[in-house]
Protein backbone atom coordinates (compact mmCIF):
# COMPACT_ATOMS: atom_id res chain seq x y z
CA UNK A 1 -76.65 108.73 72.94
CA UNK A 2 -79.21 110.23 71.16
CA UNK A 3 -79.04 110.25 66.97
CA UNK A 4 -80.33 112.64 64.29
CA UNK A 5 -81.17 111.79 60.93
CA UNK A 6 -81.10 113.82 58.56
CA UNK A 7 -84.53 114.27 57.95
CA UNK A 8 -84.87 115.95 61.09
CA UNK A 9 -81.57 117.85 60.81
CA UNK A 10 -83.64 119.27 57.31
CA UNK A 11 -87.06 119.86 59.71
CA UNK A 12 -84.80 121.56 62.16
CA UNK A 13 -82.74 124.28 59.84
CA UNK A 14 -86.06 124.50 57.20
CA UNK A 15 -87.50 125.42 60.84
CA UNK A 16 -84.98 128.18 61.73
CA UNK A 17 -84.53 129.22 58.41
CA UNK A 18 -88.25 129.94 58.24
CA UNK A 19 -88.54 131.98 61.42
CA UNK A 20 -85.08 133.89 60.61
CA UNK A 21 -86.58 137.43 61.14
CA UNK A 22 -88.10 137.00 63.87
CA UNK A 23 -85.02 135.06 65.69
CA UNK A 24 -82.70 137.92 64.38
CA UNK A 25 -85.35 140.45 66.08
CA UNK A 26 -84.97 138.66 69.41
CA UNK A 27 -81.15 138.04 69.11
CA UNK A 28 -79.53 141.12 67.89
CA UNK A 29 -76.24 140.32 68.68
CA UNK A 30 -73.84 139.10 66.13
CA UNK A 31 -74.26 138.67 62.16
CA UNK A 32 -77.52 137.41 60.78
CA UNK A 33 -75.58 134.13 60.09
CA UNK A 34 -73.84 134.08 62.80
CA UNK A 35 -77.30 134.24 64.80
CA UNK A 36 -79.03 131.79 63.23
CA UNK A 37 -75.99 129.08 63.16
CA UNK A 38 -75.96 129.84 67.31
CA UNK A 39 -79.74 128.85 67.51
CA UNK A 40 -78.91 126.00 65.34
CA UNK A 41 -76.05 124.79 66.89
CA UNK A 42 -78.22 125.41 70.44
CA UNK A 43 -81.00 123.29 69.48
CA UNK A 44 -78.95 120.45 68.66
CA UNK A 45 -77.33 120.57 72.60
CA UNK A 46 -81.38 120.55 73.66
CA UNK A 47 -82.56 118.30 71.20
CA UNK A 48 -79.73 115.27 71.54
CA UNK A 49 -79.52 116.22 75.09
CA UNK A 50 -76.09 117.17 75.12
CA UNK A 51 -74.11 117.15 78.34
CA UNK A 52 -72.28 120.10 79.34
CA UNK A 53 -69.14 117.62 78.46
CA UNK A 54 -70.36 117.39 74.96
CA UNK A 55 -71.55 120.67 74.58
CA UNK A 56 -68.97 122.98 72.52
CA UNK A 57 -67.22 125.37 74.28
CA UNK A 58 -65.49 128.71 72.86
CA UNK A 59 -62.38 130.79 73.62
CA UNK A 60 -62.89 134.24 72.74
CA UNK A 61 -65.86 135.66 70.18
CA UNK A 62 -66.99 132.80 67.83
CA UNK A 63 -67.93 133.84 64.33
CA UNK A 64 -69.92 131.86 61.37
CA UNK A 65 -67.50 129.20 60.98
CA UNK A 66 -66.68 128.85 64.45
CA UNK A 67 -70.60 127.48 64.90
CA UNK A 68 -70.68 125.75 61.42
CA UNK A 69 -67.72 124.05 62.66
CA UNK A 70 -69.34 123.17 66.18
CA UNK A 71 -72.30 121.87 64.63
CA UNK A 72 -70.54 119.61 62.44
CA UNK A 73 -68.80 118.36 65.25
CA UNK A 74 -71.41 117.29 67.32
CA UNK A 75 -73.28 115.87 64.45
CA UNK A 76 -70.44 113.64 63.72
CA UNK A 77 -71.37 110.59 66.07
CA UNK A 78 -74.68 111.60 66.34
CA UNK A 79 -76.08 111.42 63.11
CA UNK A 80 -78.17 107.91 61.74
CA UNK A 81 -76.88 107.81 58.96
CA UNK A 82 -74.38 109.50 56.22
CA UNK A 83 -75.57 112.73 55.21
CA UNK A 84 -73.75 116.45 53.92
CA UNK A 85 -74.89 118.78 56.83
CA UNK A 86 -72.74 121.41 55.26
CA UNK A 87 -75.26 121.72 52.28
CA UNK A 88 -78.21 122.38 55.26
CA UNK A 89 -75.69 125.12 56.86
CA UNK A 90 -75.26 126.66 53.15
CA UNK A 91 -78.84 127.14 52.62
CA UNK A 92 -79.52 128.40 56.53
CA UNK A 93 -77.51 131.05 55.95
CA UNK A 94 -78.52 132.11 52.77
CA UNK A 95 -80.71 135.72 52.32
């Protein structure tokens, strides 16, 4: 299983966070947050290889806390060592 730490969970949202506009040009569907916890939350199944086992699955239309809450679940074993992803989440979505 592949882990995270959270130096590179900070590379990875600093990443998105910096290239918001143009993700939200390219993605138009959904809230700005919502967008940019789905590309998030999608380069954490590519980056830790996820199977499609361990990849989250939704019933009907997720929303912002339907992702946040995805994310922290597949950080949970995944992760090197102790860290508050929730504060990283905060500050992705932030204007």
């Amino acid at each position: 299983m592949n882990k995270l730490s959270e130096a590179e969970f900070s590379r990875l949202c600093d990443g998105i966070y910096q290239d918001r506009k143009i993700i939200w040009k390219h993605n138009p569907v959904g809230t700005k947050e919502e967008i940019l916890l789905w590309m998030l939350m999608s380069v954490l199944v590519s980056y830790l290889s996820l199977s499609e086992m361990e990849t989250p699955c939704f019933t009907g239309k997720p929303d912002s806390e339907t992702y946040k809450q995805a994310i922290i679940f597949i950080l949970r074993d995944r992760k090197t060592e102790d860290f508050d992803a929730e504060k990283y989440l905060a500050d992705l979505v932030k204007e």
